[in-house]
Protein backbone atom coordinates (compact mmCIF):
# COMPACT_ATOMS: atom_id res chain seq x y z
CA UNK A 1 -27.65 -51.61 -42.06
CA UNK A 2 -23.80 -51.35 -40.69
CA UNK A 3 -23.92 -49.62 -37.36
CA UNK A 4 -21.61 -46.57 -37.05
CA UNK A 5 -18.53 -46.87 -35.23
CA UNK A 6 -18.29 -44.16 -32.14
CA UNK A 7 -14.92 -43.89 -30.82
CA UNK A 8 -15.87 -41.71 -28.21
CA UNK A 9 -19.25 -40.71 -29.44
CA UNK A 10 -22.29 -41.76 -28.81
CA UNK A 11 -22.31 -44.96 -26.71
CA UNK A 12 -26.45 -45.66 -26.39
CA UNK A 13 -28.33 -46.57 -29.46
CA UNK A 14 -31.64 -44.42 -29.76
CA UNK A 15 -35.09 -45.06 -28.64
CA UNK A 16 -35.80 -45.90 -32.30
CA UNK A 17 -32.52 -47.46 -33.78
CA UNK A 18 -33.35 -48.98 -37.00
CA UNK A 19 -29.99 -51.38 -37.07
CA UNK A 20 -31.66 -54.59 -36.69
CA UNK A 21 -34.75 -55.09 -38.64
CA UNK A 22 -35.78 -58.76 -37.06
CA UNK A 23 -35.41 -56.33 -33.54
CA UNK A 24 -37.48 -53.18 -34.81
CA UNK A 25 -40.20 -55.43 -35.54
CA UNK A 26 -40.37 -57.20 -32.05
CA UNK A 27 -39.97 -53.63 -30.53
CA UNK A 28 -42.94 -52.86 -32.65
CA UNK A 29 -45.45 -55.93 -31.71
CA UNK A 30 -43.92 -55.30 -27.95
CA UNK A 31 -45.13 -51.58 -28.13
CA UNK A 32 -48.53 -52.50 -29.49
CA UNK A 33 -48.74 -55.20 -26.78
CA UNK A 34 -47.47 -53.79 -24.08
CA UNK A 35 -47.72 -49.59 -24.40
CA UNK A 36 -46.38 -49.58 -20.81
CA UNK A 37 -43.65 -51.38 -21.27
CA UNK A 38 -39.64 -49.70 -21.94
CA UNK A 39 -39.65 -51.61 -25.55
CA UNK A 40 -36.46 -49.51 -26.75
CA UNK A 41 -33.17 -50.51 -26.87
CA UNK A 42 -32.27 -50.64 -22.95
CA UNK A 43 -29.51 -47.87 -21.62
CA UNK A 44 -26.44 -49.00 -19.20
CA UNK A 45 -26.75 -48.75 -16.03
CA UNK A 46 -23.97 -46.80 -13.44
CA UNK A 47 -21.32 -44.55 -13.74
CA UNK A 48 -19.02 -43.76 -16.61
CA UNK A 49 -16.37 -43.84 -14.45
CA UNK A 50 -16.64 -47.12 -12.62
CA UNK A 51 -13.91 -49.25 -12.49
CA UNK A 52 -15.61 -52.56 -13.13
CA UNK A 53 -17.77 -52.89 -16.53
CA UNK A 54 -20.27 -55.94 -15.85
CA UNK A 55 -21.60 -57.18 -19.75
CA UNK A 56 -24.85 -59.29 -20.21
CA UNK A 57 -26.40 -61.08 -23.00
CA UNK A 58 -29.17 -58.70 -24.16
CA UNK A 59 -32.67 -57.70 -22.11
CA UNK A 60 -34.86 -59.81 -21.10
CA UNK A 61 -38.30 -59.93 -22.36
CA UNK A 62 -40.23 -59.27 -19.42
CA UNK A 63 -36.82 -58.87 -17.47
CA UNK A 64 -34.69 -55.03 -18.75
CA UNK A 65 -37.37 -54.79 -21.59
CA UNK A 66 -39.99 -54.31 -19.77
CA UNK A 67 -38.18 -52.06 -16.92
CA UNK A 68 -35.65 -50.16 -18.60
CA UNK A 69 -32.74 -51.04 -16.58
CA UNK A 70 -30.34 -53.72 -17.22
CA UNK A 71 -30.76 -57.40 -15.44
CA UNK A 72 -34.06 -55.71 -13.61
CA UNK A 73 -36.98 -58.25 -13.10
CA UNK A 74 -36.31 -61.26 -14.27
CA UNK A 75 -34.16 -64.11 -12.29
CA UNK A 76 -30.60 -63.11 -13.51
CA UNK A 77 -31.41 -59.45 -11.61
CA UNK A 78 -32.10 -61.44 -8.52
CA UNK A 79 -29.13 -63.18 -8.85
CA UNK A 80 -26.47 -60.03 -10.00
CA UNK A 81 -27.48 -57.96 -8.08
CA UNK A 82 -27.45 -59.75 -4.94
CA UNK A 83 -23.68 -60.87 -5.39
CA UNK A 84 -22.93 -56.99 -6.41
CA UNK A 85 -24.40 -56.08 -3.32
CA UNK A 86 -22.58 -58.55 -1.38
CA UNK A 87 -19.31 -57.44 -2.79
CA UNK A 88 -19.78 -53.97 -2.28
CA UNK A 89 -20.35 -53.25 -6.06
CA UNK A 90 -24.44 -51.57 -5.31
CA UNK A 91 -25.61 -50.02 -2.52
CA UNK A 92 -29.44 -50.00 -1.33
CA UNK A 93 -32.02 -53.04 -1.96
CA UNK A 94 -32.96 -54.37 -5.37
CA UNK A 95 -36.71 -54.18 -5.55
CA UNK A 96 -36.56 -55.53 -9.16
CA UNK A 97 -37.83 -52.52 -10.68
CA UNK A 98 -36.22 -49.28 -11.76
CA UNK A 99 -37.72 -47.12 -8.77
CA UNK A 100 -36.13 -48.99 -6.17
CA UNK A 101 -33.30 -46.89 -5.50
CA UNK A 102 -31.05 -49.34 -5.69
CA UNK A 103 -27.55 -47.45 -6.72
CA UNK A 104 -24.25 -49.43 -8.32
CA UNK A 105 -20.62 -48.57 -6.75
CA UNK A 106 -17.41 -47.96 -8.45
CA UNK A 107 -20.13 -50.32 -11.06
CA UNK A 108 -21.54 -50.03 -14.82
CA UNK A 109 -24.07 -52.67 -16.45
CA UNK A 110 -24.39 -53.11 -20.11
CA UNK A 111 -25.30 -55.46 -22.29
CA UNK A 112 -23.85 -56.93 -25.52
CA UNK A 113 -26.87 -56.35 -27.52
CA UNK A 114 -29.20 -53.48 -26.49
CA UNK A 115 -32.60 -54.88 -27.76
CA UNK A 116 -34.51 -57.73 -26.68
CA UNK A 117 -33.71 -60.67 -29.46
CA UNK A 118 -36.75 -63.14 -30.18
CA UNK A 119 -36.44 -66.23 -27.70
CA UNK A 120 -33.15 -64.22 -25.78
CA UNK A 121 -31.09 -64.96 -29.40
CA UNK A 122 -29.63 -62.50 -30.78
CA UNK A 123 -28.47 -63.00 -34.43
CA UNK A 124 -24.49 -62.82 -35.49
CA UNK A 125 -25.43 -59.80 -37.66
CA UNK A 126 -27.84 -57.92 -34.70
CA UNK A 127 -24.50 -58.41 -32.31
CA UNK A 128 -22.26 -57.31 -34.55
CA UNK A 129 -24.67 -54.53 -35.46
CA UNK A 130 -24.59 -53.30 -31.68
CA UNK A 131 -20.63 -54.02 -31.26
CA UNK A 132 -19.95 -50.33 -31.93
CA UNK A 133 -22.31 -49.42 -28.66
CA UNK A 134 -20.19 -51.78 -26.34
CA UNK A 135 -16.74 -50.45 -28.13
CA UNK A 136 -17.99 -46.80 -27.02
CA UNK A 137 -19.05 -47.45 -23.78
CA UNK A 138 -16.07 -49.40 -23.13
CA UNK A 139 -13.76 -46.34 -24.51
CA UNK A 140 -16.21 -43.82 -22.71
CA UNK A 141 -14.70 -44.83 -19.42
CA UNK A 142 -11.90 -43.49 -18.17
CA UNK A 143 -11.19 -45.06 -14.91
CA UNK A 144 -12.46 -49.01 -16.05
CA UNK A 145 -9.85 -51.34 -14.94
CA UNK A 146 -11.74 -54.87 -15.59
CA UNK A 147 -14.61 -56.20 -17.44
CA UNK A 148 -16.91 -59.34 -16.41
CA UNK A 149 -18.08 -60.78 -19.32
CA UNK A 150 -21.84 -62.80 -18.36
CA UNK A 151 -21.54 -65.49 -21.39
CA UNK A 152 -19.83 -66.51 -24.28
CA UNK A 153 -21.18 -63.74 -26.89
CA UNK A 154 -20.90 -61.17 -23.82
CA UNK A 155 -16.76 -62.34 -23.76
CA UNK A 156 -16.18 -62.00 -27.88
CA UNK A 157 -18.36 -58.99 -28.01
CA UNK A 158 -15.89 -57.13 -25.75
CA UNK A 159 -12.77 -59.07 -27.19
CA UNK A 160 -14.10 -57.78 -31.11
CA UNK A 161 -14.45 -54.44 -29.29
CA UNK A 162 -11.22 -53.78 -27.91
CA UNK A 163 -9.14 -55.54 -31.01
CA UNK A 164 -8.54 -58.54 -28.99
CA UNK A 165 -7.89 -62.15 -30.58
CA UNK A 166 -10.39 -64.78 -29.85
CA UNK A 167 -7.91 -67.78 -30.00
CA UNK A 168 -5.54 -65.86 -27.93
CA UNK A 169 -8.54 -65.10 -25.36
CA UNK A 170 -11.06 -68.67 -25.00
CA UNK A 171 -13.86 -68.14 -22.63
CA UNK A 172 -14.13 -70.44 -20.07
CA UNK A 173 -15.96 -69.65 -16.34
CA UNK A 174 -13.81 -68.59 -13.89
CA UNK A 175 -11.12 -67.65 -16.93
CA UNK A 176 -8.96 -64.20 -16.21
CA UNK A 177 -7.46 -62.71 -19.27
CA UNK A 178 -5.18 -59.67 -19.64
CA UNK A 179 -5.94 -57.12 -22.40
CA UNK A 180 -5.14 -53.56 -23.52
CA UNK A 181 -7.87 -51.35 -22.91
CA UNK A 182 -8.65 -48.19 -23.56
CA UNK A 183 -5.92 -45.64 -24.32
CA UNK A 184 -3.89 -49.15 -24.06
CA UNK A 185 -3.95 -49.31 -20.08
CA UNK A 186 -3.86 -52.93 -18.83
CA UNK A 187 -7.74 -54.62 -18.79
CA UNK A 188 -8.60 -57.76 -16.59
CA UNK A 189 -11.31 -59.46 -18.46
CA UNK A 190 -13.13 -62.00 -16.14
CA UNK A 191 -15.65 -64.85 -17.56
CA UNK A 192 -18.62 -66.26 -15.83
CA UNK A 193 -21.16 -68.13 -17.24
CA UNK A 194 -24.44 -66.12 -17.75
CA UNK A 195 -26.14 -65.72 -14.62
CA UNK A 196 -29.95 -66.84 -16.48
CA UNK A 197 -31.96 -69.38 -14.52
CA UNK A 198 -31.76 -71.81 -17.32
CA UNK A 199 -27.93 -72.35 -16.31
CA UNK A 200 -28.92 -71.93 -12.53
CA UNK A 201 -31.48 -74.50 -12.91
CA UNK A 202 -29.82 -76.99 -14.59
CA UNK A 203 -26.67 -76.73 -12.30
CA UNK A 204 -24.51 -75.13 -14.97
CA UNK A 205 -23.61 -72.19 -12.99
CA UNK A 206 -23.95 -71.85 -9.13
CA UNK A 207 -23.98 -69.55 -6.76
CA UNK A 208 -21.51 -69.97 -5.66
CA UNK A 209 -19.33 -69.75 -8.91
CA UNK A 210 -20.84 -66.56 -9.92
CA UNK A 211 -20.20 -65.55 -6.70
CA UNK A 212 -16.14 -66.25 -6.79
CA UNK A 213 -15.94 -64.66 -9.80
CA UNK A 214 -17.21 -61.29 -8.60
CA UNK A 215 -14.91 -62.15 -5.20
CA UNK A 216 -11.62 -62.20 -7.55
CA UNK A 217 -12.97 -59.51 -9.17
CA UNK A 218 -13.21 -57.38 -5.98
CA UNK A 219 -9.98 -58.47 -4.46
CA UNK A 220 -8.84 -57.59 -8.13
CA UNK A 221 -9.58 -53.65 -7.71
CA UNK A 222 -8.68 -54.15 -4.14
CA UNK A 223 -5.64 -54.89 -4.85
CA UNK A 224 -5.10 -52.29 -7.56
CA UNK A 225 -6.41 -49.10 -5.69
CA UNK A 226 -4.02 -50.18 -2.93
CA UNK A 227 -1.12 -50.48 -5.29
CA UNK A 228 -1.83 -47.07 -7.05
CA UNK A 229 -1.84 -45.62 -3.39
CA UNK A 230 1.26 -46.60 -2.10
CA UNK A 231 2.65 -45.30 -5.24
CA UNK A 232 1.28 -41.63 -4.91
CA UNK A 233 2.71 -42.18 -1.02
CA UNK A 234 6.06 -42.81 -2.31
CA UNK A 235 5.59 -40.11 -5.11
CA UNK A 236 4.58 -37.71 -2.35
CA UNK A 237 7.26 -38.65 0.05
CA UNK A 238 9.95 -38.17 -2.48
């Protein structure tokens, strides 16, 4: 089934989206399983109108599926939010559940894919089936000013979603790219290798890379917001 393509519509699939047959099914066994579980496609997390758009993978099994909230309960959580909080992105203590009252600043948390995939991988048809989503909630935000892209499918999800070129645009950690985002204003997109404790583990990404990503990333905005305001000084003064 081809997704529908909301332009500024609807940017969360519903409880019972029948896109991705392979993912109904899971969501099905899940339920049965697991009745107190979220099993349903998980909803971002934030505020429309943050400036920085964080995209992940897809939930987790016992990770967003089972909690409801993006990167909550599983090791990648631990790890996000922690640097988010460290950069000023969240406010409050991550308790890795959806109760905890932990808040995001100026923040939004998505994922590429909505629904948990068997064994975290999502098919080429189930991402492109939930591209449309991502697009949206990309569009759906009027103040976003840069992406971070968690992973390689994360960074040609939002490239497919905002018309970009993937040759012109070749993810690599720690890469900064300039695109045309919504209502063509400049976009930073920022890559980082997902933050999952399989690349942790094995010493693919560190903390402290995923750390200087979300650094640039604040000095980034930083830098921005104090542009924008010594314009509207000089606008004013004039």
């Amino acid at each position: 089934m081809t997704a529908p393509d909301p332009v500024r519509g609807a940017s969360e699939p519903p409880r019972d989206c029948p896109l991705c047959p392979r993912l109904v099914e899971l969501r099905g066994e899940l339920q049965a399983q697991e009745p107190g579980w979220f099993n349903a496609p998980v909803p971002s997390f934030g505020a429309f109108e943050a400036r920085l758009v964080v995209v992940g993978l897809a939930p987790g099994l016992r990770g967003a599926n089972r909690t409801g909230r993006p990167f909550t309960g599983d090791y990648a959580g631990d790890l996000l939010y922690e640097t988010l909080l460290d950069f000023g992105f969240a406010h409050g203590s991550y308790q890795a559940a959806p109760d905890d009252g932990l808040t995001l600043v100026d923040c939004l948390i998505t994922n590429a894919v909505r629904c948990v995939p068997p064994q975290n991988k999502p098919t080429t048809p189930e991402i492109a089936a939930c591209r449309a989503f991502l697009r949206a909630t990309l569009l759906t935000a009027p103040r976003l000013e840069l992406v971070v892209a968690l992973g390689r499918i994360a960074h040609e999800q939002i490239l497919r979603a905002l018309g970009g070129r993937l040759s012109a645009h070749p993810f690599a950690h720690g890469a900064r790219h300039g695109l045309s985002g919504p209502d063509g204003r400049p976009l930073a997109l920022f890559d980082s290798y997902h933050c999952s404790r399989y690349n942790t583990n094995t010493g693919v990404l560190t903390r402290e890379m995923f750390r200087d990503v979300f650094a640039a990333a604040r000095q980034t905005l930083d830098a921005r917001k104090a542009l924008g305001e010594r314009g509207d000084q000089a606008a004013s003064i004039s």
